[in-house]
Protein backbone atom coordinates (compact mmCIF):
# COMPACT_ATOMS: atom_id res chain seq x y z
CA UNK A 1 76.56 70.47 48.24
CA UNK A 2 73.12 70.65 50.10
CA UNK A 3 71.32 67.01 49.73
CA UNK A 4 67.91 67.73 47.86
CA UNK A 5 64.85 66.57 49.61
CA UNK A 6 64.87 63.23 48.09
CA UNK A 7 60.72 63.03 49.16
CA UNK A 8 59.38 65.29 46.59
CA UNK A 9 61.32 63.23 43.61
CA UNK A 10 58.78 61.29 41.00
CA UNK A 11 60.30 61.88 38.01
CA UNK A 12 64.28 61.34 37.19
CA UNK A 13 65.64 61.53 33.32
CA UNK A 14 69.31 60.53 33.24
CA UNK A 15 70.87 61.23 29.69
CA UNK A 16 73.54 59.54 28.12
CA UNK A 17 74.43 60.62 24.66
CA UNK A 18 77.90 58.72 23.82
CA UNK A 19 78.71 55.35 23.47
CA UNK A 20 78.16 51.84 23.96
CA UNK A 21 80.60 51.29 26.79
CA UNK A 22 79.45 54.74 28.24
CA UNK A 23 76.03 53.55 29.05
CA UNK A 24 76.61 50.26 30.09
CA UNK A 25 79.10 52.20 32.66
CA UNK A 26 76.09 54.07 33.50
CA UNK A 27 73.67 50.92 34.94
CA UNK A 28 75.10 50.42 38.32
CA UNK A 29 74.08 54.27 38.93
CA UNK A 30 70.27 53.37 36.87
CA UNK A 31 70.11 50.47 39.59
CA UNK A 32 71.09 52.12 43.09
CA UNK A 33 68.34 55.15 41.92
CA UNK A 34 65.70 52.07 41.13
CA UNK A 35 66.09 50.96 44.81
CA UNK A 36 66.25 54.08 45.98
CA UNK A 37 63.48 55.73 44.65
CA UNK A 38 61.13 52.38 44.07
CA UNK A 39 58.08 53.86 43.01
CA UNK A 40 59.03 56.98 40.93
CA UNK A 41 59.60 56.77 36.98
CA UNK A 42 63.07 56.73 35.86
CA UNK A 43 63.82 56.80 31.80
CA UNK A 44 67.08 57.81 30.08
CA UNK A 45 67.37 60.11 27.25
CA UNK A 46 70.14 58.25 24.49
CA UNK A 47 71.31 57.72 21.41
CA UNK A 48 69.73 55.58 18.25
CA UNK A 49 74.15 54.22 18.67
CA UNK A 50 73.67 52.79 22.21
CA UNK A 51 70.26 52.67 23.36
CA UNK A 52 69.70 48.82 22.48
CA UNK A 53 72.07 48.31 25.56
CA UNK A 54 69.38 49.24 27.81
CA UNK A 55 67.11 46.83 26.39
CA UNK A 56 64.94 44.44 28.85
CA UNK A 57 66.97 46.30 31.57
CA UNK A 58 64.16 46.28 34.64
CA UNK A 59 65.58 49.44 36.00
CA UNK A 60 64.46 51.99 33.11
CA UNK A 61 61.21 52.84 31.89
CA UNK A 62 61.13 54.69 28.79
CA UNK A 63 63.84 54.72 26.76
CA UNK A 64 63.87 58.59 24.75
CA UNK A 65 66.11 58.24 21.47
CA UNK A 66 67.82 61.00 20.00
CA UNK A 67 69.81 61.47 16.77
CA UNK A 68 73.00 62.14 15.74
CA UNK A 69 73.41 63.72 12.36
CA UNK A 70 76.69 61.87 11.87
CA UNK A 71 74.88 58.50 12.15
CA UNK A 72 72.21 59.69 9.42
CA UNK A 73 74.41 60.87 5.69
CA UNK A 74 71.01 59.86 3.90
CA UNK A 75 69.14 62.55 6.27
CA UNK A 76 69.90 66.53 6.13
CA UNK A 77 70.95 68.14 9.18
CA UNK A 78 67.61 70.30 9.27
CA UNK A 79 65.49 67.35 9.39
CA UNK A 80 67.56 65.70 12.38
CA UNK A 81 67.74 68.85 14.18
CA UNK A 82 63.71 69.19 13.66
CA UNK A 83 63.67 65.02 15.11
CA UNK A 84 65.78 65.91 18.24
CA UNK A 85 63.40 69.40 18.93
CA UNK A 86 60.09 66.94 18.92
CA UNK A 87 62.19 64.89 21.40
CA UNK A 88 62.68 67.68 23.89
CA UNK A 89 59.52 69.29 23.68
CA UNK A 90 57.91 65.27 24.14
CA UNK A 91 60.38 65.12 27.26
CA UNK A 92 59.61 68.84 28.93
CA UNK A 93 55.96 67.97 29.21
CA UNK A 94 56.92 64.64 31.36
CA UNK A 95 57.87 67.48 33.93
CA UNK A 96 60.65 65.72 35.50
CA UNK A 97 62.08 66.26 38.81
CA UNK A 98 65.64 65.45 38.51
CA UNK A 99 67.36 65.68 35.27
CA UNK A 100 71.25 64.30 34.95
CA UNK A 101 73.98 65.03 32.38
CA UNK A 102 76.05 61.82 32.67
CA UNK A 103 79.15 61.53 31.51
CA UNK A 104 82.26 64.15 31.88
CA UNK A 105 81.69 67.72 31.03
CA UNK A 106 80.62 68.74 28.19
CA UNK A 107 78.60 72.22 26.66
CA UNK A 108 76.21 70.10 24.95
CA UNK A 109 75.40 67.50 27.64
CA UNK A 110 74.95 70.64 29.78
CA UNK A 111 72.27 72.83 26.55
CA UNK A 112 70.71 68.97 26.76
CA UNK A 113 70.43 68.65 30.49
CA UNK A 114 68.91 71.88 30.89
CA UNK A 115 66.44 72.03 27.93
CA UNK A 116 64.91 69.09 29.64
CA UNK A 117 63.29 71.95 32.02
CA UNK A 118 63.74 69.51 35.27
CA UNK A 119 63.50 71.42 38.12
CA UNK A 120 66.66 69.62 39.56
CA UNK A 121 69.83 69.49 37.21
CA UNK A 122 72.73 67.42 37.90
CA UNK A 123 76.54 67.28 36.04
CA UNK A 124 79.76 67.73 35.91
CA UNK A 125 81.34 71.25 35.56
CA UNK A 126 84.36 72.29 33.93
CA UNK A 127 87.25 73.37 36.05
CA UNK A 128 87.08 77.04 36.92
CA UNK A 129 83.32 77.21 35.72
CA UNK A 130 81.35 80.13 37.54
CA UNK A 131 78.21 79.95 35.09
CA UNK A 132 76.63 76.69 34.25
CA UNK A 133 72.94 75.62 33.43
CA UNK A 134 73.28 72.44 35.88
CA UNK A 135 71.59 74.09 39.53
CA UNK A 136 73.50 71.02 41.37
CA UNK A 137 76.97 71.27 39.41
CA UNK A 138 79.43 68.76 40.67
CA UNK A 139 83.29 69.19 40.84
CA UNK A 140 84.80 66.73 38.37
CA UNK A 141 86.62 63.83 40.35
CA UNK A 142 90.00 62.64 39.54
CA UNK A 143 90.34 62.01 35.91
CA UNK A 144 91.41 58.39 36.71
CA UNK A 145 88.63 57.41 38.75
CA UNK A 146 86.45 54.68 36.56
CA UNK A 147 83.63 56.29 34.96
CA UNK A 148 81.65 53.45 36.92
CA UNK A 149 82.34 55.60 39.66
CA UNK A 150 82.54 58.95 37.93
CA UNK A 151 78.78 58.37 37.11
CA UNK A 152 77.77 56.69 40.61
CA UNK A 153 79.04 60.34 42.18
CA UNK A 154 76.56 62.06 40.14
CA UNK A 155 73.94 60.87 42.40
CA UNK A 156 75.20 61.29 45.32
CA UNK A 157 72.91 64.37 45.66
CA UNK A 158 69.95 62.47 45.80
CA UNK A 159 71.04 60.76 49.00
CA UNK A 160 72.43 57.71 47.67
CA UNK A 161 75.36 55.99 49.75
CA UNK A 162 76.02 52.89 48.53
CA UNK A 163 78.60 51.76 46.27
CA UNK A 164 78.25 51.41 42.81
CA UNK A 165 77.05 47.49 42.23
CA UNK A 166 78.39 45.40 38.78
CA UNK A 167 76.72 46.18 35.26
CA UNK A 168 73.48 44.91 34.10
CA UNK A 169 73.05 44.20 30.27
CA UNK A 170 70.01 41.72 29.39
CA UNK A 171 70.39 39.62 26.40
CA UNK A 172 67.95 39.27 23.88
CA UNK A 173 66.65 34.94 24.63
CA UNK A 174 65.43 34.66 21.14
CA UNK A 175 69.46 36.38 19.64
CA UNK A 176 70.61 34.12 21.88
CA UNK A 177 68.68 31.02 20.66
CA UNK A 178 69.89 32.00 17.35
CA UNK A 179 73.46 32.07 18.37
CA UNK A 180 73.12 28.60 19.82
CA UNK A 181 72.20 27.15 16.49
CA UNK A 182 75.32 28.48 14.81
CA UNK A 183 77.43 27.48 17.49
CA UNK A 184 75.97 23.63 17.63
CA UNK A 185 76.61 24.03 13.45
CA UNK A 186 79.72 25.50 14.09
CA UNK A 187 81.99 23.63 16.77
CA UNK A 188 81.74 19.48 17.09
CA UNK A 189 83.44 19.55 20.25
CA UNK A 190 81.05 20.97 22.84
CA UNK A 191 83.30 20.79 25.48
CA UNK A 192 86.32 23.21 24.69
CA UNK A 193 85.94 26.70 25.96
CA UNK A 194 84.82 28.89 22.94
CA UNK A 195 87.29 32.63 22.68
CA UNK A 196 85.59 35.13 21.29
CA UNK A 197 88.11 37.37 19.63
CA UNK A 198 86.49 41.09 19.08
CA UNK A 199 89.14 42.85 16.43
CA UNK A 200 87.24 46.44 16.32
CA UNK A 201 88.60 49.63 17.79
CA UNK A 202 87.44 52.89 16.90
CA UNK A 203 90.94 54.96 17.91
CA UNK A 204 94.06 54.19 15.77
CA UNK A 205 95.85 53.89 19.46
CA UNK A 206 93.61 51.16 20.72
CA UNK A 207 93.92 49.31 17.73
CA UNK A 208 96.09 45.94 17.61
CA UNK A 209 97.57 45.16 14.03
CA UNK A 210 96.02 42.53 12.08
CA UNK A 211 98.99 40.66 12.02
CA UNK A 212 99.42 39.97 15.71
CA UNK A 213 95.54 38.86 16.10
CA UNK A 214 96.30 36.19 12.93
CA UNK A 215 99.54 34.81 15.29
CA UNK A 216 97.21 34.77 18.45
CA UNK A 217 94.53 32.73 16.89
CA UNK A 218 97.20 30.52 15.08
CA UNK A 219 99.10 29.54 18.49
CA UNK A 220 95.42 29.56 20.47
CA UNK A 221 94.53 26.35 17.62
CA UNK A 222 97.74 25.17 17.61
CA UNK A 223 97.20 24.06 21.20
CA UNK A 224 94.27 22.57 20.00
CA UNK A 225 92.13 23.37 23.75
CA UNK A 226 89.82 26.18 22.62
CA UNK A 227 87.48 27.15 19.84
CA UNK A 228 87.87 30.98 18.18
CA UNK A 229 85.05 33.01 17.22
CA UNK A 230 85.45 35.94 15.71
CA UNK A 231 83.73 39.53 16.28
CA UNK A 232 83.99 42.33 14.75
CA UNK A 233 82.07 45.99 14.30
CA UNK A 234 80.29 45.54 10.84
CA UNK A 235 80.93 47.87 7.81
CA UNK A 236 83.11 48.79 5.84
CA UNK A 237 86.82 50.33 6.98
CA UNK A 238 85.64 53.65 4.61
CA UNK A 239 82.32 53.99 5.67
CA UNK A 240 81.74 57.38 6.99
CA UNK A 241 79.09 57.08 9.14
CA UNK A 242 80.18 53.60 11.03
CA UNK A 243 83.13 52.30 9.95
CA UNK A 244 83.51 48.64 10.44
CA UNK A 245 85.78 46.22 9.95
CA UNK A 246 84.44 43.52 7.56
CA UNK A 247 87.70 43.97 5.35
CA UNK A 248 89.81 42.63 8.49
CA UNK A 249 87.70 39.93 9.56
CA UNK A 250 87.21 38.64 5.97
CA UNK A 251 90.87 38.30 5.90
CA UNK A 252 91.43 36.49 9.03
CA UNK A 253 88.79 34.02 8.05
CA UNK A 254 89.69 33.13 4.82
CA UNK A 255 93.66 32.93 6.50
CA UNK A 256 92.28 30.45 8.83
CA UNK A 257 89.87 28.41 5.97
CA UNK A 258 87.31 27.20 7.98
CA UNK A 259 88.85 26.72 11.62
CA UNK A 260 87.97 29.98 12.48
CA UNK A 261 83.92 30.85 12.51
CA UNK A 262 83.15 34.63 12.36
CA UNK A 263 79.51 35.51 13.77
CA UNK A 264 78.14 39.01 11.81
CA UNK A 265 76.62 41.71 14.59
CA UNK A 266 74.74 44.14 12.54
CA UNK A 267 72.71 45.07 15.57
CA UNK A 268 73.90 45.61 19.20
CA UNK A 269 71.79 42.52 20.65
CA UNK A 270 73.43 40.02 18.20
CA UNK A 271 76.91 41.36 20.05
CA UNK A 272 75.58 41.00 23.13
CA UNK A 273 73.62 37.31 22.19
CA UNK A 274 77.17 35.91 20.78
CA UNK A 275 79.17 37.26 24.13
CA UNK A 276 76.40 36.04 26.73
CA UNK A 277 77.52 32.41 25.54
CA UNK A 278 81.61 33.01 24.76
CA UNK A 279 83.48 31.55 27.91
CA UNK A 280 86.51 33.97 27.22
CA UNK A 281 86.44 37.32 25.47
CA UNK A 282 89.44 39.16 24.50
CA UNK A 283 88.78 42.91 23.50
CA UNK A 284 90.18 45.63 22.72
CA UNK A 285 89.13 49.10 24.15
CA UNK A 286 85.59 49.45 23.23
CA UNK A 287 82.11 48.85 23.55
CA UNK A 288 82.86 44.59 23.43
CA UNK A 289 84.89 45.20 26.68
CA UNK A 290 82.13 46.32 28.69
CA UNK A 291 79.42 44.34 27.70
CA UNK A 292 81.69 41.39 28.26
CA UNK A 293 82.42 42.84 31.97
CA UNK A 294 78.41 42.95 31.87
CA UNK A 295 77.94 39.80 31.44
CA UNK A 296 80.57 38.56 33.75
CA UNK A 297 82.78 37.20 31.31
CA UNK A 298 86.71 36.31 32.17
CA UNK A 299 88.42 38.98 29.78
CA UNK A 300 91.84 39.63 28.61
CA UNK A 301 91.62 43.70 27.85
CA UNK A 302 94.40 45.29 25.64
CA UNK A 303 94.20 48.95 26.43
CA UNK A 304 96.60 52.11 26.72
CA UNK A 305 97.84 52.48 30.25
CA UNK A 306 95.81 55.96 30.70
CA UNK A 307 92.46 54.25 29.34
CA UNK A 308 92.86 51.43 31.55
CA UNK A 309 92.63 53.11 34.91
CA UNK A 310 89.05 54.59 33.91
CA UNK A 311 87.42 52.01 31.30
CA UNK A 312 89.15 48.60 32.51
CA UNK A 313 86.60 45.49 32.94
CA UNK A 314 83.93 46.27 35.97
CA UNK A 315 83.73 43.62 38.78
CA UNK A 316 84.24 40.93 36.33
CA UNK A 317 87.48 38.35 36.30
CA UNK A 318 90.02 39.95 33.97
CA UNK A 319 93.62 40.25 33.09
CA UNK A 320 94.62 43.57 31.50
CA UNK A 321 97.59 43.69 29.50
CA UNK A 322 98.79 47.67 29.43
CA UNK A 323 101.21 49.88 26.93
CA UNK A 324 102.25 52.85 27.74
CA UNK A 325 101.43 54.82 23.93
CA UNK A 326 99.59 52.39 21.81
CA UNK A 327 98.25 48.86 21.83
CA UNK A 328 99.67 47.77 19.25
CA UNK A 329 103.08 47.50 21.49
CA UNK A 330 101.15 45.00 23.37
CA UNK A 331 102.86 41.10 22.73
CA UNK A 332 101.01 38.19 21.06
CA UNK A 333 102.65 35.76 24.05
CA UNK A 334 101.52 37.90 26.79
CA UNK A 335 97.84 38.00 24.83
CA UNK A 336 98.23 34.09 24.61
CA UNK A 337 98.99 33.67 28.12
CA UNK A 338 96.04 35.27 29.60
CA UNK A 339 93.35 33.98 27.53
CA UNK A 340 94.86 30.34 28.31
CA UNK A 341 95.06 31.43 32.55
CA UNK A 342 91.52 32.74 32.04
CA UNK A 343 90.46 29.51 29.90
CA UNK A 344 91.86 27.22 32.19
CA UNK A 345 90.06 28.93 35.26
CA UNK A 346 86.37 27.83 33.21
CA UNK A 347 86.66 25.00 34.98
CA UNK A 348 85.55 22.89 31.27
């Protein structure tokens, strides 16, 4: 591919339309274009899901938030659609220079990417493709490359060389303050390393059984080193439009009666807030894993062996424990074991 003259760029719109963990994959590329291209205006096009990630990050300028009529069941699909059509006609009159679909391919990234009306469109094409809207398509790289890197390739065009640097996530100080006064009300003993447990996973193959996180935490206080906290994706487990686990973590903190604190995360920056000042996380595959990794927190990740090689923890200190088919395969003692190696390494 011909390198585009990199001197007439002003204007670059990266989009981003899936989820949490996708768009904090996506900063290390946000960052190498910032330094690259110092003076020109770079904004992301995402979702009303995941664009709180990019919140206080110094690399992005305006954040453009799109709908997803899955996210709205109070809202008709004709009044979303007529939302989202505002949002593209707002973004075609920025004019923008570059425009890139980020993330693997995907029809609709591609419509999205090109009804931005950039002069310059960047993304992935399917295998075999010999039509696309993208006018810089890029050949796919291996599927087990990490999408760190998957999304660092996609500017490559635009003259960039470097590697792709760790992920940037900026807690929110005054979430943060608030999580400090629940865990001072919350823990007597300062000094033990506090393990934030995150129980949520979307996919029924990245989930680990209730059963095996109640024997974790009950061997982690039997040891009677560490403090638990407990995380979990709020809603309801028969919600339709975000299903959540309150059900599960209600049950693990009654089991536990007090020795275990649970910390509610109805938005995205109370997440972030309550990880910023865990020492250990342990997550499963999902958004908790990267911003952990974000934040350079020492994480134990239970994923599927396939998963792991694309979406394990970024330049971060981690252990991941691997099964083949499904999590849920994965042992409590070999969970155990690497949050107390990684708890032990805190140096409290």
């Amino acid at each position: 591919m011909n390198i585009i003259d990199v001197t007439t760029i002003k204007k670059i719109l990266l989009i981003r339309r899936d989820n949490i963990g996708d768009i904090i994959c996506t900063t290390p590329a946000i960052h190498a274009l910032r330094k690259k291209f110092s003076q020109a205006r770079i904004d992301v096009l995402a979702n009303s899901y995941n664009a709180d990630a990019l919140a206080n990050n110094p690399d992005v300028g305006t954040i453009y938030i799109y709908e997803k009529a899955k996210h709205f069941k109070n809202r008709n699909r004709l009044s979303v659609w007529l939302s989202n059509l505002k949002l593209i006609f707002k973004i075609r009159k920025q004019r923008y220079d570059v425009a890139i679909g980020c993330g693997s391919y995907s029809p609709r990234l591609e419509r999205y990417t090109f009804l931005t009306g950039a002069k310059v469109r960047i993304g992935y094409l399917k295998k075999n493709q010999k039509f696309s809207l993208y006018n810089k398509g890029i050949v796919s790289p291996s599927e087990h490359a990490h999408e760190v890197v998957k999304t660092f390739n996609l500017i490559r065009p635009l003259g960039i060389e470097t590697d792709p640097g760790g992920l940037i996530l900026a807690p929110s100080s005054s979430e943060q303050s608030k999580f400090k006064d629940f865990k001072t009300a919350s823990y007597a003993n300062a000094g033990r390393p506090l393990v934030a447990v995150a129980i949520s996973a979307r996919i029924k193959k990245n989930k680990w059984p209730i059963e095996k996180f109640i024997t974790l935490i009950e061997k982690l206080l039997a040891q009677n080193t560490v403090h638990v906290l407990l995380l979990w994706s709020p809603g309801s487990m028969n919600s339709s439009t975000f299903p959540g686990d309150d059900e599960a973590a209600d049950i693990i903190i009654r089991r536990f009666d007090g020795k275990v604190k649970g910390y509610p995360t109805s938005a995205l920056r109370a997440l972030v807030a309550a990880i910023s000042l865990s020492d250990v996380v342990i997550s499963l595959d999902t958004g908790s894993l990267h911003i952990a990794a974000a934040l350079q927190k020492p994480t134990v990740a239970l994923m599927t062996k396939g998963k792991a090689q694309s979406w394990h923890p970024w330049k971060t200190k981690s252990i991941v424990l691997e099964s083949e088919d499904s999590v849920e395969n994965i042992s409590v003692d070999d969970a155990l074991d690497a949050v107390n190696m990684l708890a032990e390494s805190c140096g409290q």
